[in-house]
Each structure stands twice: as C-alpha cells, then as structure tokens.
N, C-alpha and C. Protein backbone atom coordinates (compact mmCIF):
# COMPACT_ATOMS: atom_id res chain seq x y z
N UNK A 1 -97.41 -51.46 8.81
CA UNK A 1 -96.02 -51.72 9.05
C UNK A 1 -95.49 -52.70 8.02
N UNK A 2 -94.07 -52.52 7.57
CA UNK A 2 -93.97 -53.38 7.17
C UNK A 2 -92.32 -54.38 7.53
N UNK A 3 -92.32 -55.40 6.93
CA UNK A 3 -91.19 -55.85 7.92
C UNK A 3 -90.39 -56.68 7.03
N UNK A 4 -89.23 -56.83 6.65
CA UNK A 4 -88.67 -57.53 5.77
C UNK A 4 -87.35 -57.99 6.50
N UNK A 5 -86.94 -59.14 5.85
CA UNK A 5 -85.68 -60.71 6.71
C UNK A 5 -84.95 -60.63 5.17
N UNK A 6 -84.01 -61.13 5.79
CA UNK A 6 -82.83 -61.61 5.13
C UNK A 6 -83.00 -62.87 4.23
N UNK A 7 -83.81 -63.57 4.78
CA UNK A 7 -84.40 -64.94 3.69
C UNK A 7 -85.91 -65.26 4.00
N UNK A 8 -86.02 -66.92 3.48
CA UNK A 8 -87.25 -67.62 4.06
C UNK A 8 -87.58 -67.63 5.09
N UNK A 9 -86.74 -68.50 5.37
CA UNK A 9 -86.23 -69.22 6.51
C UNK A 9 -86.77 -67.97 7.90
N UNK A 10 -85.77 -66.93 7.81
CA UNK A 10 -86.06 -65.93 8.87
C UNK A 10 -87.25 -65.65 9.00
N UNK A 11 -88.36 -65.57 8.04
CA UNK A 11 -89.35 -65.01 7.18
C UNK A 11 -90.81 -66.18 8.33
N UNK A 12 -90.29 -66.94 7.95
CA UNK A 12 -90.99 -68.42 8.22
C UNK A 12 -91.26 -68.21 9.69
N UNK A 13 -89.72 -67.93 10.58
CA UNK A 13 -89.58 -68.32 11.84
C UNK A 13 -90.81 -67.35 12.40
N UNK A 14 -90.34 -66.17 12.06
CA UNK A 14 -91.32 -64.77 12.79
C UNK A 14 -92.57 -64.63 12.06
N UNK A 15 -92.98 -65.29 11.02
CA UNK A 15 -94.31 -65.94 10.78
C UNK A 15 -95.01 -66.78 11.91
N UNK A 16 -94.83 -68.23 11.87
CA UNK A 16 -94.71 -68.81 13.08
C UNK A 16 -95.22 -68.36 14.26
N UNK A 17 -94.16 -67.35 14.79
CA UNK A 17 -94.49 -67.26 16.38
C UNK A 17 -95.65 -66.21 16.54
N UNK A 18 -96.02 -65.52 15.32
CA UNK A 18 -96.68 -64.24 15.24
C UNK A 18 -97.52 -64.10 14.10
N UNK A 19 -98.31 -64.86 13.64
CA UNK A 19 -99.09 -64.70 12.58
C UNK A 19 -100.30 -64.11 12.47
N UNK A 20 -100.67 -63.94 13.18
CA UNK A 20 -101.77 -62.58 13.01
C UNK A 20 -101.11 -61.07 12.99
N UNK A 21 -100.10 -60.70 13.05
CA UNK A 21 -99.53 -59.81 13.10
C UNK A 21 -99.49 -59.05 11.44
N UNK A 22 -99.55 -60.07 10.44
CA UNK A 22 -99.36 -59.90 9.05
C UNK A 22 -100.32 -60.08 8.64
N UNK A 23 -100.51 -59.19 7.49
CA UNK A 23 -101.88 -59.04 6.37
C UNK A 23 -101.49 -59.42 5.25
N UNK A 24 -100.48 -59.25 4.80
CA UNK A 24 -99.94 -59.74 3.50
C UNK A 24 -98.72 -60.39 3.12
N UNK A 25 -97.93 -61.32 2.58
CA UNK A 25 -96.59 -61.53 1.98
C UNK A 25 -96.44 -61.14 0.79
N UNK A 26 -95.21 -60.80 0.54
CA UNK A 26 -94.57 -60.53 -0.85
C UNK A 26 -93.36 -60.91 -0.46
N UNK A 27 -92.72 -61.63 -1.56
CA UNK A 27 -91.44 -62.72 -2.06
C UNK A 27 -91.31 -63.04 -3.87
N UNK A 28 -90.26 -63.31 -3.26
CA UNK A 28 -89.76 -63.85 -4.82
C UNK A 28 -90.19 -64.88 -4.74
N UNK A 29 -89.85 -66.11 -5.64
CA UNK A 29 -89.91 -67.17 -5.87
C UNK A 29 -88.48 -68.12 -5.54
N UNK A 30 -87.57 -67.27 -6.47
CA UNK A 30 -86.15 -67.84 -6.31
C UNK A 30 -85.58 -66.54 -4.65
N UNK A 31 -85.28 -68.05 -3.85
CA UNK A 31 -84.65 -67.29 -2.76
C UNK A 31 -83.56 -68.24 -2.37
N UNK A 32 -82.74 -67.84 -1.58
CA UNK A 32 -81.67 -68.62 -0.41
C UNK A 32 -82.37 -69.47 0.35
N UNK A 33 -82.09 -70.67 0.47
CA UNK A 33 -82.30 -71.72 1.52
C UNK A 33 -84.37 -72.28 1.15
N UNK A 34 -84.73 -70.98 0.77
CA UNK A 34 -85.87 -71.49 0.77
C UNK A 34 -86.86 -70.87 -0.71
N UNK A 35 -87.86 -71.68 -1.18
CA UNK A 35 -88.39 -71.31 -2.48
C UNK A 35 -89.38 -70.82 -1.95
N UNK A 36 -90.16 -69.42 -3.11
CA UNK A 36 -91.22 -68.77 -2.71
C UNK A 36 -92.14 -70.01 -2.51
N UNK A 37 -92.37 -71.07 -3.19
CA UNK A 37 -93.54 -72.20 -3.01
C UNK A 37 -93.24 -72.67 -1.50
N UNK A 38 -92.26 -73.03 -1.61
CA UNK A 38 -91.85 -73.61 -0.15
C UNK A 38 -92.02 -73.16 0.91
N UNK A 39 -91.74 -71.50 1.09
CA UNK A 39 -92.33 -70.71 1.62
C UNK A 39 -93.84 -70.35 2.14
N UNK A 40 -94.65 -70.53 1.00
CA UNK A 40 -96.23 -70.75 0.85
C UNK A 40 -96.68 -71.53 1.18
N UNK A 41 -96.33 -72.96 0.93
CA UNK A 41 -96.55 -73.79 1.72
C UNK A 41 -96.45 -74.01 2.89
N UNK A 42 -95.48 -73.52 3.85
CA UNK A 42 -95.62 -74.00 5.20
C UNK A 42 -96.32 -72.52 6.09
N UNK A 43 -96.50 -71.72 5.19
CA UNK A 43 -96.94 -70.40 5.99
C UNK A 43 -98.69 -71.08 5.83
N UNK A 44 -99.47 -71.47 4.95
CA UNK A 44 -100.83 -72.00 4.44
C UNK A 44 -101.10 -73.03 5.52
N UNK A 45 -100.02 -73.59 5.97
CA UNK A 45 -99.79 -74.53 7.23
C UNK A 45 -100.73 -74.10 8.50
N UNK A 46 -100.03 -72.68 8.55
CA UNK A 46 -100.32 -71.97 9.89
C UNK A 46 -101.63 -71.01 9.67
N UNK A 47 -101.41 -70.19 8.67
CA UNK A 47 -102.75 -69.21 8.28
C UNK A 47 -102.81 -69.54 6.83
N UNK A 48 -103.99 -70.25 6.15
CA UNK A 48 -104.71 -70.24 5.04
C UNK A 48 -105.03 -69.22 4.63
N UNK A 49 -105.42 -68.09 5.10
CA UNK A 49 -106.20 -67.33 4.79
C UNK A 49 -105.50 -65.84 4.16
N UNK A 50 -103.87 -65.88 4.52
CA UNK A 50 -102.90 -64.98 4.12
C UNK A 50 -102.72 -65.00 2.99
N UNK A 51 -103.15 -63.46 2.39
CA UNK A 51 -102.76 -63.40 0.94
C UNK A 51 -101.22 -63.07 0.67
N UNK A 52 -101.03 -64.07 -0.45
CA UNK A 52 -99.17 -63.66 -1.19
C UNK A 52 -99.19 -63.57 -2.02
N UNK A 53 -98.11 -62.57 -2.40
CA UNK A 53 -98.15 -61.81 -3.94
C UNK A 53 -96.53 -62.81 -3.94
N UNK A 54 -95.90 -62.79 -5.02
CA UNK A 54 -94.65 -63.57 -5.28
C UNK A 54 -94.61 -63.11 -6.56
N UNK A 55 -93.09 -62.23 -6.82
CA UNK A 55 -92.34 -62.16 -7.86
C UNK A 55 -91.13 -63.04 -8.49
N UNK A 56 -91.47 -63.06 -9.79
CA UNK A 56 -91.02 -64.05 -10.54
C UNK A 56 -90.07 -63.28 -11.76
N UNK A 57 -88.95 -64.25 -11.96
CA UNK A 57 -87.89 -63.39 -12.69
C UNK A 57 -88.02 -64.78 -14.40
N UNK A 58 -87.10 -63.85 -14.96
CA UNK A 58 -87.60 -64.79 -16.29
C UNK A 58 -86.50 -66.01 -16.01
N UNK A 59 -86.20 -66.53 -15.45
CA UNK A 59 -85.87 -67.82 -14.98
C UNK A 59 -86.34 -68.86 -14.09
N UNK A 60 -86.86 -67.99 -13.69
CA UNK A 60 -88.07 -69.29 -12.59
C UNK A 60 -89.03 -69.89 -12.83
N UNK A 61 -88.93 -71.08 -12.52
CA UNK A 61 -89.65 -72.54 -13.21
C UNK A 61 -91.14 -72.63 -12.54
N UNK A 62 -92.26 -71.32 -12.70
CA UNK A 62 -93.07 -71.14 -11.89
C UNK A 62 -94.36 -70.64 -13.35
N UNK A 63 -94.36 -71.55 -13.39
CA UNK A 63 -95.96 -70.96 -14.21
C UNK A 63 -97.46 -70.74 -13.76
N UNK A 64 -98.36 -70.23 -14.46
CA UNK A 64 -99.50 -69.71 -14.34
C UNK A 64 -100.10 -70.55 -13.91
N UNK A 65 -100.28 -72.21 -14.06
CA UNK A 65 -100.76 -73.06 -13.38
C UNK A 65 -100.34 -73.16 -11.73
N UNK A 66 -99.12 -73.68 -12.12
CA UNK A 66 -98.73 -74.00 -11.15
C UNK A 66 -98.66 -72.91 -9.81
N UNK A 67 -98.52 -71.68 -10.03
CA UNK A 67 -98.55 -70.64 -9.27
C UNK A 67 -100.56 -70.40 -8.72
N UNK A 68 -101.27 -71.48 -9.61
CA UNK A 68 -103.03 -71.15 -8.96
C UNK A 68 -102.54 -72.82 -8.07
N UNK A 69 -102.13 -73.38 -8.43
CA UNK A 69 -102.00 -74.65 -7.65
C UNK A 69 -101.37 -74.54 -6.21
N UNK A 70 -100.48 -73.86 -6.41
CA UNK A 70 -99.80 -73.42 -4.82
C UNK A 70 -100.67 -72.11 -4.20
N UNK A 71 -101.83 -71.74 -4.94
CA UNK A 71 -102.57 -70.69 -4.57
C UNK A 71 -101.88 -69.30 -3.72
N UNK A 72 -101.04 -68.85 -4.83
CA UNK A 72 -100.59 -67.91 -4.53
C UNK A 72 -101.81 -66.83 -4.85
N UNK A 73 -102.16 -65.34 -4.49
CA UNK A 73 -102.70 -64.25 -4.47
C UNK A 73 -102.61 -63.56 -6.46
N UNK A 74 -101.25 -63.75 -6.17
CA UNK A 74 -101.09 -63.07 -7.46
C UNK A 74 -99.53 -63.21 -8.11
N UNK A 75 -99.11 -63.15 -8.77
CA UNK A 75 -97.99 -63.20 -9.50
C UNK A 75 -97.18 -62.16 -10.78
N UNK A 76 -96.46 -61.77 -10.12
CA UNK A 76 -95.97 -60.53 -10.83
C UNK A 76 -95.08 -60.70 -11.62
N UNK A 77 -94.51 -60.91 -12.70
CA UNK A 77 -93.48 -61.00 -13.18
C UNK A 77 -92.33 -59.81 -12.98
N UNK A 78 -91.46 -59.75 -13.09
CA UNK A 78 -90.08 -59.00 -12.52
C UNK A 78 -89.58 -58.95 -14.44
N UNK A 79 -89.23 -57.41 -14.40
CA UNK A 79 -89.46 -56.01 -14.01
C UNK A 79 -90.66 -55.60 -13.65
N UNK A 80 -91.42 -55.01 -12.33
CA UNK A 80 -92.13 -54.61 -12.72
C UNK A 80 -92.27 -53.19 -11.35
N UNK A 81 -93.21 -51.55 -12.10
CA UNK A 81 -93.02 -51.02 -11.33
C UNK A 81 -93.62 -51.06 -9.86
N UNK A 82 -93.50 -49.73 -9.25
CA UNK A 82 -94.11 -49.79 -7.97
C UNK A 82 -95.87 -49.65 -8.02
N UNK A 83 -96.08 -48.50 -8.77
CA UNK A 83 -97.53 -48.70 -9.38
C UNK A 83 -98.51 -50.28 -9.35
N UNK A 84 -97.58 -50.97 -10.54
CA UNK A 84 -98.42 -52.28 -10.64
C UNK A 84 -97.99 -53.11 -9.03
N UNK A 85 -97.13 -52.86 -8.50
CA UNK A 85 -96.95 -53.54 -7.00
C UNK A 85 -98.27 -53.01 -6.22
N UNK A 86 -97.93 -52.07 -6.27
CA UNK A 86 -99.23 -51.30 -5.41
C UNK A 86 -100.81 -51.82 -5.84
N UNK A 87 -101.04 -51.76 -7.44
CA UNK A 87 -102.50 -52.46 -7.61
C UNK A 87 -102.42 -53.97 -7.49
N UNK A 88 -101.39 -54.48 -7.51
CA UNK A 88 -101.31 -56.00 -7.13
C UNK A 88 -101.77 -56.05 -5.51
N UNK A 89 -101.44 -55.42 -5.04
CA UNK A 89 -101.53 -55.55 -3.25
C UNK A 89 -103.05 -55.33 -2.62
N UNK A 90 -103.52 -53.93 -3.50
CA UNK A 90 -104.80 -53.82 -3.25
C UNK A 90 -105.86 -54.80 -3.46
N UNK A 91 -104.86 -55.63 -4.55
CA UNK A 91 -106.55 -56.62 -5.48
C UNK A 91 -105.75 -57.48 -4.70
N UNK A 92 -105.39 -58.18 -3.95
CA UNK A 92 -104.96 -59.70 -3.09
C UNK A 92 -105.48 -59.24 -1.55
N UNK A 93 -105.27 -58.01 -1.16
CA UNK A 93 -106.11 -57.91 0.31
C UNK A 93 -107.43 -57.76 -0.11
N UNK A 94 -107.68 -57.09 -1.45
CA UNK A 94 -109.35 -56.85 -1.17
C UNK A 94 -110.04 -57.92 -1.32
N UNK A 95 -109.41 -59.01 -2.67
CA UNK A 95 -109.78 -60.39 -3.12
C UNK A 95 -110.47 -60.92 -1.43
N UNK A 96 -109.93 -60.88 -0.40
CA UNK A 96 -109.90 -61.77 0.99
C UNK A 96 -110.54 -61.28 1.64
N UNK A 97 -111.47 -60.04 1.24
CA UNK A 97 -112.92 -59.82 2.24
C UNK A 97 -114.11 -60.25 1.47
C-alpha cells in the first residue's frame, strides 16, 4: 500500500500513531512546514529502523555528507526516473534485512 499527505507535518502525525504499518518513506527534502531532515529526525525518534529514500532538487542545501549524517537510506537527486526510484527502493528495503 501506499499512502501519501499533503506535508510533513500530516506525514509525521499518522507516522506516530501507526508505525509499524510502514516499510518505507520517500520525501523531498524541501517541503512546507517541515524539512525532509526534520522529518527524519523525529520519525528515527519513533522507529530507527525505517528506511528513507529523500529527493533532492538542485537547490537544496543537503549534501552527501550530511545526508549519511542524518542517515538517510539513500538520496536521489531530482530529475530522476521511475526506474532509478524503483532500484533505489529495492536497495534501502533490502539494505535492512
């Protein structure tokens, strides 16, 4: 299944009350009200163990370091197709067995 919100924030809440329910995140980085890090961070709060993929546009102040520091899954840069979405997803759930 998959399930997508209007922002973080929404994102966060129904995280929260239901976190085993999810196997994976995918987000941007640059969002409304809330940053993909910011995001990562308080979800790592609740489940450590959730892999996130996070797309990044050529304006976001998110580098290769800093994106292993917030231990994101993987990092995609934007454009990119559905293909490389798809092998990004496989190698961040499989990375976690």
């Amino acid at each position: 299944m998959v399930a997508a919100y209007g922002d973080g924030v929404e994102a966060l809440e129904i995280f929260q009350r239901e976190p085993d329910r999810f196997d994976l995140r995918i987000s941007n980085q640059t969002m409304p009200v809330i940053t993909g890090t910011r995001l990562l961070e308080s979800m790592r709060r609740v489940r450590a163990d959730l892999p996130v993929v996070v797309g990044i546009g050529y304006r976001d102040m998110l580098d290769q370091d800093n994106a292993n520091q917030a231990a994101y899954s993987s990092v995609r840069r934007k454009p990119f197709t559905l293909v490389e979405l798809s092998h990004t997803i496989v190698g961040a759930l499989s990375a976690r067995n």
